[in-house]
Structures are given as structure tokens and as C-alpha cells.
C-alpha atoms as a PDB file:
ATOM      1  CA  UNK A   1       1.277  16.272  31.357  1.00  0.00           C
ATOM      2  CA  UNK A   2       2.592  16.178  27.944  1.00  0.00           C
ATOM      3  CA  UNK A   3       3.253  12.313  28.253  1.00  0.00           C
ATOM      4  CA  UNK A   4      -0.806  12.264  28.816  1.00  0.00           C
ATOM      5  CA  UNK A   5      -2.043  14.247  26.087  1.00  0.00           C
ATOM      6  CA  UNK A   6       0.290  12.478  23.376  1.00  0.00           C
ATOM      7  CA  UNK A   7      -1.382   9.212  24.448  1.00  0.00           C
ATOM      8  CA  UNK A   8      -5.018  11.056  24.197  1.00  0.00           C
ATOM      9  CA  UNK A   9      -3.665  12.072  20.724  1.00  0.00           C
ATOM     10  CA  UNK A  10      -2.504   8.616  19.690  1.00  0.00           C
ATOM     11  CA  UNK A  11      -5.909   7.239  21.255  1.00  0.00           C
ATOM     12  CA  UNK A  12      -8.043   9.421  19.249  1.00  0.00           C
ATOM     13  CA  UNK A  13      -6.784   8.857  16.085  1.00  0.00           C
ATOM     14  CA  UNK A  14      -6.594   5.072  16.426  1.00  0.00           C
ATOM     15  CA  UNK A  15     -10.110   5.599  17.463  1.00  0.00           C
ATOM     16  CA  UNK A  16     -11.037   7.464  14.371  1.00  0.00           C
ATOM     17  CA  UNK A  17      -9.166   4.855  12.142  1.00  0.00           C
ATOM     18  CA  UNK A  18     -11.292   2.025  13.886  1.00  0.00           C
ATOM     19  CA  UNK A  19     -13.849   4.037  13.158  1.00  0.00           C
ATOM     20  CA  UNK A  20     -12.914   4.556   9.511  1.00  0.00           C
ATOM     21  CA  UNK A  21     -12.042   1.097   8.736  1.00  0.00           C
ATOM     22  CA  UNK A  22     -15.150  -0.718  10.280  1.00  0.00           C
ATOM     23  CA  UNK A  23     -17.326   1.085   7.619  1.00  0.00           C
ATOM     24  CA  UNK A  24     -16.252   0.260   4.590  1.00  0.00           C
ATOM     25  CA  UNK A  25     -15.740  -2.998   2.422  1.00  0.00           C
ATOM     26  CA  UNK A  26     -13.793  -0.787  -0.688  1.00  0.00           C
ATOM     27  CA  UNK A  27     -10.569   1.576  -0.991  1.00  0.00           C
ATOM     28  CA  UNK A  28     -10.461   3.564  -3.958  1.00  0.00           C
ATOM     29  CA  UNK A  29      -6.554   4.451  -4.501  1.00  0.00           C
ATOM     30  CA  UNK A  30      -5.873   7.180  -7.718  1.00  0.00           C
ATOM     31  CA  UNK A  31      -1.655   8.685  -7.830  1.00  0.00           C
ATOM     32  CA  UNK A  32      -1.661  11.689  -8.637  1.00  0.00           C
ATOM     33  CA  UNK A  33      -0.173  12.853 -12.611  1.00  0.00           C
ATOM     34  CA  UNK A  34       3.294  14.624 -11.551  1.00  0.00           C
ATOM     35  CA  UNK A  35       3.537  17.103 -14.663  1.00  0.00           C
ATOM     36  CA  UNK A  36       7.208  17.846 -13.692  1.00  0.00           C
ATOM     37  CA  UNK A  37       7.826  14.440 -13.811  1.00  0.00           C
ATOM     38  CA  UNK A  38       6.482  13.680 -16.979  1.00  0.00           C
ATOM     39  CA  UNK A  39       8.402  16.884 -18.637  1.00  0.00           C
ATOM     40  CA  UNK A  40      11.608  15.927 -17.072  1.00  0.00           C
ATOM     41  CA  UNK A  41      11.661  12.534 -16.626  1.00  0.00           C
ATOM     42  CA  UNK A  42      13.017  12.699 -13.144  1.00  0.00           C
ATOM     43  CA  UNK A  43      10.998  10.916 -10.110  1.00  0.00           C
ATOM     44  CA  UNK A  44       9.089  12.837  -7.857  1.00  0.00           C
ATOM     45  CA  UNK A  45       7.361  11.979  -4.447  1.00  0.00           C
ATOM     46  CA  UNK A  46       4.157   9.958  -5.420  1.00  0.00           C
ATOM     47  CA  UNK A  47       1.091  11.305  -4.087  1.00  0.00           C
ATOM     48  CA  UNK A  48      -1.943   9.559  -3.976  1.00  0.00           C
ATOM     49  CA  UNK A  49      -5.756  10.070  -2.458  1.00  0.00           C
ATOM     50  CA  UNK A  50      -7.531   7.365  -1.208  1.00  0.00           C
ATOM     51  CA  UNK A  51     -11.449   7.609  -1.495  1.00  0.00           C
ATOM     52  CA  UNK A  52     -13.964   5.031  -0.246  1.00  0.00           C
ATOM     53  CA  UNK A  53     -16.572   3.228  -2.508  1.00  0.00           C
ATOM     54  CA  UNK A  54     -18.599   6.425  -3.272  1.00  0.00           C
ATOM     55  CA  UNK A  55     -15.652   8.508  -4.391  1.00  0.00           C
ATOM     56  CA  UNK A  56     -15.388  10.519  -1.075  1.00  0.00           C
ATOM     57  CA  UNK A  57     -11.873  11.156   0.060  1.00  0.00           C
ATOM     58  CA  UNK A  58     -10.829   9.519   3.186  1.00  0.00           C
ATOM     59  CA  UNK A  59      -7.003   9.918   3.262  1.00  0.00           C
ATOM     60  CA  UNK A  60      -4.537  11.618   1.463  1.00  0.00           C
ATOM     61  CA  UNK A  61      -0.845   9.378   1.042  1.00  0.00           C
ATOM     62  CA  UNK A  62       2.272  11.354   0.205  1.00  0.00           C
ATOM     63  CA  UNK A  63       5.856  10.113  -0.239  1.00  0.00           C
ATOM     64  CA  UNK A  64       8.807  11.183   1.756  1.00  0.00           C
ATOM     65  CA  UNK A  65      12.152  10.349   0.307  1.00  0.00           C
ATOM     66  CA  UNK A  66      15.248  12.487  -0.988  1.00  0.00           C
ATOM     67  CA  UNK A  67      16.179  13.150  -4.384  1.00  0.00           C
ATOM     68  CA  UNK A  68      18.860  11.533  -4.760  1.00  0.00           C
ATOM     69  CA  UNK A  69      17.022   8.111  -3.086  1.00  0.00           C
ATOM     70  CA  UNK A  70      14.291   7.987  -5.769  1.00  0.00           C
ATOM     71  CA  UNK A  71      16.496   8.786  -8.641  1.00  0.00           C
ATOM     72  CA  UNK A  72      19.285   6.622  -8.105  1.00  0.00           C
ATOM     73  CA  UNK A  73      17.353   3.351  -6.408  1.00  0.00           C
ATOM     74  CA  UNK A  74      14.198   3.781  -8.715  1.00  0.00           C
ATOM     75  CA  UNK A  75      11.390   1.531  -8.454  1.00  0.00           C
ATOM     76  CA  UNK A  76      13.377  -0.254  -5.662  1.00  0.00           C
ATOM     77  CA  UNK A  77      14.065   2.454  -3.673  1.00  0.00           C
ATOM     78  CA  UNK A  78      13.011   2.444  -0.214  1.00  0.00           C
ATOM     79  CA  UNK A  79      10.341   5.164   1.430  1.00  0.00           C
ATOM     80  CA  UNK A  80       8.193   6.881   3.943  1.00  0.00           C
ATOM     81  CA  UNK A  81       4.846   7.022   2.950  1.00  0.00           C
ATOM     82  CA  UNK A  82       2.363   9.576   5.482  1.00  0.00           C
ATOM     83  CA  UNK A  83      -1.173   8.819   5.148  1.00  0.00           C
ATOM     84  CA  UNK A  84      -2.735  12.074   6.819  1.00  0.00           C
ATOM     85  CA  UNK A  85      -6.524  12.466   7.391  1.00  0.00           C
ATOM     86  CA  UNK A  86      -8.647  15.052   5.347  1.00  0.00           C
ATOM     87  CA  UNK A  87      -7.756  17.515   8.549  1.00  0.00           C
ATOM     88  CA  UNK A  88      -4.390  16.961   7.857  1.00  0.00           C
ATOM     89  CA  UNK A  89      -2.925  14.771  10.763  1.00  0.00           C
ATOM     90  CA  UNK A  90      -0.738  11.736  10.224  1.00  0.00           C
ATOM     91  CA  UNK A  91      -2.411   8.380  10.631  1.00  0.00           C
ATOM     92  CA  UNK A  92      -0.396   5.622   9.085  1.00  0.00           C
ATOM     93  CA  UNK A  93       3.009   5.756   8.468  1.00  0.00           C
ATOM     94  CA  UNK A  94       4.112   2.663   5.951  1.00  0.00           C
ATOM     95  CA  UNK A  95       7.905   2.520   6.192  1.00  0.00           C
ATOM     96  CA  UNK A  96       9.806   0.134   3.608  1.00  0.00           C
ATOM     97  CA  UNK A  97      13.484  -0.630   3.648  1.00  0.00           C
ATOM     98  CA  UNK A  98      15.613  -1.284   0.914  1.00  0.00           C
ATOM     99  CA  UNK A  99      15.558  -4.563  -0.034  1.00  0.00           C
ATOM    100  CA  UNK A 100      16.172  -6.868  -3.034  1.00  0.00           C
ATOM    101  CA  UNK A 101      13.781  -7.657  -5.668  1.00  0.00           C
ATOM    102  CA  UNK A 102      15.047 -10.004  -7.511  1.00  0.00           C
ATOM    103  CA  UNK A 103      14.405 -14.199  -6.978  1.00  0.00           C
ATOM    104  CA  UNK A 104      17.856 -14.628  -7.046  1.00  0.00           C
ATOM    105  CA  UNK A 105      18.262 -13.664  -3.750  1.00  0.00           C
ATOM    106  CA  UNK A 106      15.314 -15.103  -1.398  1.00  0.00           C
ATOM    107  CA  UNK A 107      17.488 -14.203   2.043  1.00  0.00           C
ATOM    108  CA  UNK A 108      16.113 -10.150   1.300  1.00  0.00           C
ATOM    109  CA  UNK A 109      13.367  -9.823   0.030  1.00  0.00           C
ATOM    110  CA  UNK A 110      10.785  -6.653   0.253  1.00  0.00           C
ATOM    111  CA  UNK A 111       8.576  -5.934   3.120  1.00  0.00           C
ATOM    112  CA  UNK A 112       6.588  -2.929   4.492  1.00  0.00           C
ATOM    113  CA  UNK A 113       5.641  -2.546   7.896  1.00  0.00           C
ATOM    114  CA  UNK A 114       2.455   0.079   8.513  1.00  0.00           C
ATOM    115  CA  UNK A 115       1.870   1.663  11.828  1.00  0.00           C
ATOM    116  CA  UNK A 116      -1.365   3.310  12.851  1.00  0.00           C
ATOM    117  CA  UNK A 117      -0.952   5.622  14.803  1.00  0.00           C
ATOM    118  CA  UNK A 118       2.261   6.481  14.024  1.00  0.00           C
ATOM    119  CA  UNK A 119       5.195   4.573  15.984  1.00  0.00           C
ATOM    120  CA  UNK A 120       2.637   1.889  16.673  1.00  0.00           C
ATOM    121  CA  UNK A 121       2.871  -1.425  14.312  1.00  0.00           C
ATOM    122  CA  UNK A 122       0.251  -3.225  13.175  1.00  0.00           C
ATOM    123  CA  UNK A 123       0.752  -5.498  10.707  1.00  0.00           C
ATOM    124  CA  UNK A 124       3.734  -5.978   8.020  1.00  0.00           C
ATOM    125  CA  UNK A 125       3.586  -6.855   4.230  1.00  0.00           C
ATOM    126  CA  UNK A 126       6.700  -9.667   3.401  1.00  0.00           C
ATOM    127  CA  UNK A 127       7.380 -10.974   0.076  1.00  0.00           C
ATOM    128  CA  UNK A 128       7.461 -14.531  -0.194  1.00  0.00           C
ATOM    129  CA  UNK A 129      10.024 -16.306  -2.696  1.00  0.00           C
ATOM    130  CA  UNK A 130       8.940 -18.287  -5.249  1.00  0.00           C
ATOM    131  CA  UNK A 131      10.260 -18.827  -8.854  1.00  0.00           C
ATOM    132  CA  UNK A 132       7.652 -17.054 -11.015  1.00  0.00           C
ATOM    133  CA  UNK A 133       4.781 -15.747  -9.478  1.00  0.00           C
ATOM    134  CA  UNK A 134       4.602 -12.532  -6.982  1.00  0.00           C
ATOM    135  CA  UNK A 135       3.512 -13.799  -3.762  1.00  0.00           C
ATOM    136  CA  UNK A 136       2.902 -12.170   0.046  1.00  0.00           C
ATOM    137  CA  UNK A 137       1.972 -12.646   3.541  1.00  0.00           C
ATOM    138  CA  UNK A 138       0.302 -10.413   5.443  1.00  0.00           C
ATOM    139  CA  UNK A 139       1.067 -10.873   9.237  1.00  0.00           C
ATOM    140  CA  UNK A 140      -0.100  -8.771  12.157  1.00  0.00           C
ATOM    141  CA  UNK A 141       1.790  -6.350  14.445  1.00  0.00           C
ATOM    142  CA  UNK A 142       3.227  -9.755  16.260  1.00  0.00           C
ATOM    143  CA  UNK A 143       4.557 -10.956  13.453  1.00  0.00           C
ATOM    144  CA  UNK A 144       1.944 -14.184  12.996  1.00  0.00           C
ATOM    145  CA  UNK A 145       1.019 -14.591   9.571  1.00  0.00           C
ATOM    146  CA  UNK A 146      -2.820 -13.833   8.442  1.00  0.00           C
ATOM    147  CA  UNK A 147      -3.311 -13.971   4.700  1.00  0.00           C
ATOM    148  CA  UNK A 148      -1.635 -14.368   1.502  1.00  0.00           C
ATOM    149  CA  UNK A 149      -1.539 -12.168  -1.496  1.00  0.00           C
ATOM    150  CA  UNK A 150      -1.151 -14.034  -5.080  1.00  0.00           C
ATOM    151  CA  UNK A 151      -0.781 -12.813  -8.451  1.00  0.00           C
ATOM    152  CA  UNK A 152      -1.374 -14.391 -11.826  1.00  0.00           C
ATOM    153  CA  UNK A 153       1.669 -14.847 -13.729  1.00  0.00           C
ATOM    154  CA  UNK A 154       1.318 -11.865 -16.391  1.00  0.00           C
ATOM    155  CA  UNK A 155       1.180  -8.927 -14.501  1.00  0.00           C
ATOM    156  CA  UNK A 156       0.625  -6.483 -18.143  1.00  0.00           C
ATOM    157  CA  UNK A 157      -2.851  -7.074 -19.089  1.00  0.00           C
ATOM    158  CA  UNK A 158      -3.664  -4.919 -21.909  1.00  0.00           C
ATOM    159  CA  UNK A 159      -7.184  -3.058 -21.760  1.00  0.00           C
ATOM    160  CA  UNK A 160      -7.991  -5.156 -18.286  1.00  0.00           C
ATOM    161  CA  UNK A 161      -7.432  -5.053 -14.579  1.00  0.00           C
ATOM    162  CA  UNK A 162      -4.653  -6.882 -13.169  1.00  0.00           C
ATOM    163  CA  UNK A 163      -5.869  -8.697  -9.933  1.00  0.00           C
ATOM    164  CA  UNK A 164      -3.682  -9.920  -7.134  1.00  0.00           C
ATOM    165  CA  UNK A 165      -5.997 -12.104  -4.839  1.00  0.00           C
ATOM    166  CA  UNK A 166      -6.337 -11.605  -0.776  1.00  0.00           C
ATOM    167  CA  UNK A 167      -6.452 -15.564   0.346  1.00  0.00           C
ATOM    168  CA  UNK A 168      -6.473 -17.616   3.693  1.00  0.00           C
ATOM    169  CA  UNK A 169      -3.652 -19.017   4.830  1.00  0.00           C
ATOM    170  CA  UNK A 170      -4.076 -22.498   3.651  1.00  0.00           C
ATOM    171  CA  UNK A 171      -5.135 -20.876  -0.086  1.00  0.00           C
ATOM    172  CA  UNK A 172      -8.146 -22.295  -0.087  1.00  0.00           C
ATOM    173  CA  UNK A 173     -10.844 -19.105   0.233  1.00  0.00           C
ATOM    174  CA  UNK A 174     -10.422 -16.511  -1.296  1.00  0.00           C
ATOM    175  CA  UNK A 175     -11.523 -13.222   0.799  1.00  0.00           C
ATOM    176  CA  UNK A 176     -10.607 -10.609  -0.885  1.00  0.00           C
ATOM    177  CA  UNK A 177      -8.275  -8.566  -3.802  1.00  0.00           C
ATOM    178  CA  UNK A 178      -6.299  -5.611  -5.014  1.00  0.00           C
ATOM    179  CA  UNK A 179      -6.614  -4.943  -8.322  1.00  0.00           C
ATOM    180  CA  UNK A 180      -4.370  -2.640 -10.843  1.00  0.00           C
ATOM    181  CA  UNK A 181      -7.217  -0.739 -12.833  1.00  0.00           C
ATOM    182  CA  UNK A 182      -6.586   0.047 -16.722  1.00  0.00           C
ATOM    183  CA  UNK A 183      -6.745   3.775 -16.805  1.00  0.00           C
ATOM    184  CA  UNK A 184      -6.470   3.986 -20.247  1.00  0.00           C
ATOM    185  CA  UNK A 185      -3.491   3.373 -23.193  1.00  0.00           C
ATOM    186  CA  UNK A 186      -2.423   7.612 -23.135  1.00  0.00           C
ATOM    187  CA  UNK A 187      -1.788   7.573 -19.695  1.00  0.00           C
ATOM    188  CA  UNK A 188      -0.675   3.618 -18.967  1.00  0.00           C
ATOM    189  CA  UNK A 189       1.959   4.723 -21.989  1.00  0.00           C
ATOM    190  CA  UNK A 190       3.183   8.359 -20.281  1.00  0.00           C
ATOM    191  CA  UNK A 191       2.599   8.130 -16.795  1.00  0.00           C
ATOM    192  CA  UNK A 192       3.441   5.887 -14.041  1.00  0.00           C
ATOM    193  CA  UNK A 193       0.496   7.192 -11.979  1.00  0.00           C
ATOM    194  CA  UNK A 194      -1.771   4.266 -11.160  1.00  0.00           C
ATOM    195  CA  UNK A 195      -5.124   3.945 -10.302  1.00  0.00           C
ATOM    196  CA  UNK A 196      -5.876   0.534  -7.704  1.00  0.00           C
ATOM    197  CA  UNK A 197      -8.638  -0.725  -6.133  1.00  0.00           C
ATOM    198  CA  UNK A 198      -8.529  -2.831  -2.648  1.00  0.00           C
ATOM    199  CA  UNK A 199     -11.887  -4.907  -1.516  1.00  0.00           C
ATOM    200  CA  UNK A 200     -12.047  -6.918   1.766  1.00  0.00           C
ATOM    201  CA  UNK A 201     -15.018  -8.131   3.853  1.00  0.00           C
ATOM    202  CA  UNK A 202     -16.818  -5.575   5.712  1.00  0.00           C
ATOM    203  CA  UNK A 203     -15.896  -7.377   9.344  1.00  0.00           C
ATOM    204  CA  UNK A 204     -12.719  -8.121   8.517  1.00  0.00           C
ATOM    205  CA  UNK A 205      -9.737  -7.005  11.290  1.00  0.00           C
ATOM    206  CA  UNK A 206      -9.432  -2.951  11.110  1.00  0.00           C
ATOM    207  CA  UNK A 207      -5.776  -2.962  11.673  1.00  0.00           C
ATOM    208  CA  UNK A 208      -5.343  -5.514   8.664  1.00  0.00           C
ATOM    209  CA  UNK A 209      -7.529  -3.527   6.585  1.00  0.00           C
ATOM    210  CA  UNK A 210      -5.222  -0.315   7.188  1.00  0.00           C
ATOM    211  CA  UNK A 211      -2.237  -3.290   6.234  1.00  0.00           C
ATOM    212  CA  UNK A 212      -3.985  -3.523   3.180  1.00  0.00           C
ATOM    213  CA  UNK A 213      -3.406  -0.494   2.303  1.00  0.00           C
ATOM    214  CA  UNK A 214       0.645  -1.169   2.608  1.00  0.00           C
ATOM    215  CA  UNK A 215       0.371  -4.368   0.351  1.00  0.00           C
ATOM    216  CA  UNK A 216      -1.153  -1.851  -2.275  1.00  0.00           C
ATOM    217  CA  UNK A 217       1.511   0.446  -2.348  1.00  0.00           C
ATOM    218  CA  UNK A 218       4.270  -1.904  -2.228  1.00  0.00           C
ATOM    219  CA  UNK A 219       2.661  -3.581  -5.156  1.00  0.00           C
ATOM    220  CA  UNK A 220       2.642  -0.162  -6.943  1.00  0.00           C
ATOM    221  CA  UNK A 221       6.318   0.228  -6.510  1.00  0.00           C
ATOM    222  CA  UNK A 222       7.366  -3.342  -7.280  1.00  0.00           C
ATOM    223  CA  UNK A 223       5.334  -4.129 -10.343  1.00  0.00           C
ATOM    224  CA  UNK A 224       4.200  -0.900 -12.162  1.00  0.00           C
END
């Protein structure tokens, strides 16, 4: 009996992601300002809400990693990040290991893998090498690759948006982008809290819309 209902549960929330997803062509993503963080100096788990294209809230993401992790490994470190639902229920987990980030060693590099519901994969972020410029695939929960994600080579762009293009396979089309937003020079000088914004087609694949939402955060901790 309790097998059953935990597959109801895990049914009805993919349901309500699908359900989510298949509306919307825009992610809004703002981090939260830590004040203890910015008094101290020490990290603290990033929070984030996620609103669609009208400013409504659709998710709220919070970090889950020790002291000690975020402190010592930094930007680099590797976390939990829940995605719960404005009722409060987990609906993606993204889960990155620790992993290199340097091009001097191509054999482990980063990657975040996002499951929705929970436990379930669906898709996986993995850096690709290359000499100078920040590049990703984004393959689905069997591991076949599905887009690309390229940056320009700056990646500080004073008083602009920094844009990291969603593109085919073959790099010919582009399809889609996440973009670092400028929030201003006060808080791009004192904070690390970062404001991004994600835009995909409207029919594109729910589940890699949710992976989306990994690439963003992965390309919060590695770049800014």
C-alpha cells in the first residue's frame, strides 16, 4: 500500500511539472542577498526563486551542503540543490559532484544531473573541454546528447547581460539562451547573488526545459 501511494505521489508531481513546463517559454531566476554572508564573508546556502515571465513565483531552489563543504571547496564545491513547489514539496533535485574546473584536466570535468521527481533522472548538464571558451551538452535521462550551450569568450561584461546560447547539436540554430542579467555596479561589486534569465521555445521537451534549469545553476557556480 505504501509502495502505491509513493508512485501516485511521484506521478502527480511529474504531472504538475509537465504541466508547469508546457506553459511557459521564460524562467525568471533572482538569488537571494545573504546579509550574513555579506557581513561575514563566509558562504551560505544560496537560495534562489524562480518566477515565470510575469514575475509570478513558480519554484523556490535552496542549497543543501555543509559548512565546511562550501567554505573550504568554494565556487567548486559540489551540492544538492531542492527545487520545492510554492506548497512546499520537492520537485527537482539537481545533484553535482565535485569535479575539476580547470582545462588542464579534460578527464573530470563538471556535470549536473537533475531529476524530476526526485530519484528519477532526466537529463544531465556535462562540460565539454575546449581551450578557451565555456562549452556544454545537454543530454537526456539516457545519456544521448540534445543541445549545446556556448559562451562568448568574456564572460564580465560591464553594464550588459552576459549570454550563453542554447544551440542544436550540429551548432547551426540557435534555439534558445541563458543569460547573466546586470543587476547593477553596488550589488555586482558586494554580492554574489545573481539574477539569470533562461528562454526556450514554448514546445520544446518538458523534461529538458526542467534540465535547463540545472545548466543555469551550474553556470552560476562556475562563472560568477
Amino acid at each position: 500500500m505504501l509502495l502505491i501511494q509513493e508512485q501516485i505521489y511521484r506521478l502527480d508531481i511529474s504531472l504538475y511539472i509537465l504541466q508547469q513546463h508546457s506553459k511557459i517559454d521564460q524562467i525568471l531566476i533572482h538569488q537571494q542577498i545573504e546579509l550574513l554572508e555579506v557581513l561575514t564573508g563566509f558562504e551560505t546556502n544560496n537560495r534562489y526563486e524562480i518566477k515565470n515571465s510575469f514575475g509570478q513565483r513558480i519554484y523556490f531552489a535552496a542549497e543543501d551542503t555543509d559548512f565546511c563543504t562550501r567554505n573550504c571547496c568554494g565556487a567548486s564545491r559540489p551540492f544538492t540543490m531542492r527545487i520545492l513547489d510554492n506548497m512546499g514539496q520537492e520537485v527537482i533535485t539537481l545533484e553535482r559532484p565535485l569535479k575539476c574546473d580547470s582545462c588542464c584536466f579534460p578527464c573530470c570535468l563538471q556535470e549536473i544531473a537533475i531529476y524530476a521527481p526526485p530519484g528519477v533522472p532526466i537529463g544531465y548538464v556535462i562540460q565539454i573541454w575546449h581551450p578557451c571558451l565555456p562549452r556544454f551538452t545537454i543530454q537526456n535521462e539516457r545519456r544521448e546528447d540534445v543541445l549545446k550551450i556556448i559562451a562568448p569568450c568574456l564572460l564580465c561584461s560591464c553594464c550588459a547581460d552576459v549570454d550563453f546560447e542554447i544551440k542544436s547539436l550540429d551548432e547551426e540554430n540557435v534555439v534558445g539562451k541563458i543569460s547573466k542579467q546586470w543587476t547593477g555596479f553596488m550589488r555586482e561589486a558586494f554580492t554574489d547573488a545573481d539574477n539569470f534569465g533562461i528562454q526556450f521555445p514554448l514546445d520544446l521537451d518538458v523534461k529538458m526545459k526542467a534540465v535547463m534549469l540545472g545548466a543555469c545553476f551550474l553556470i552560476d557556480f562556475m562563472f560568477f
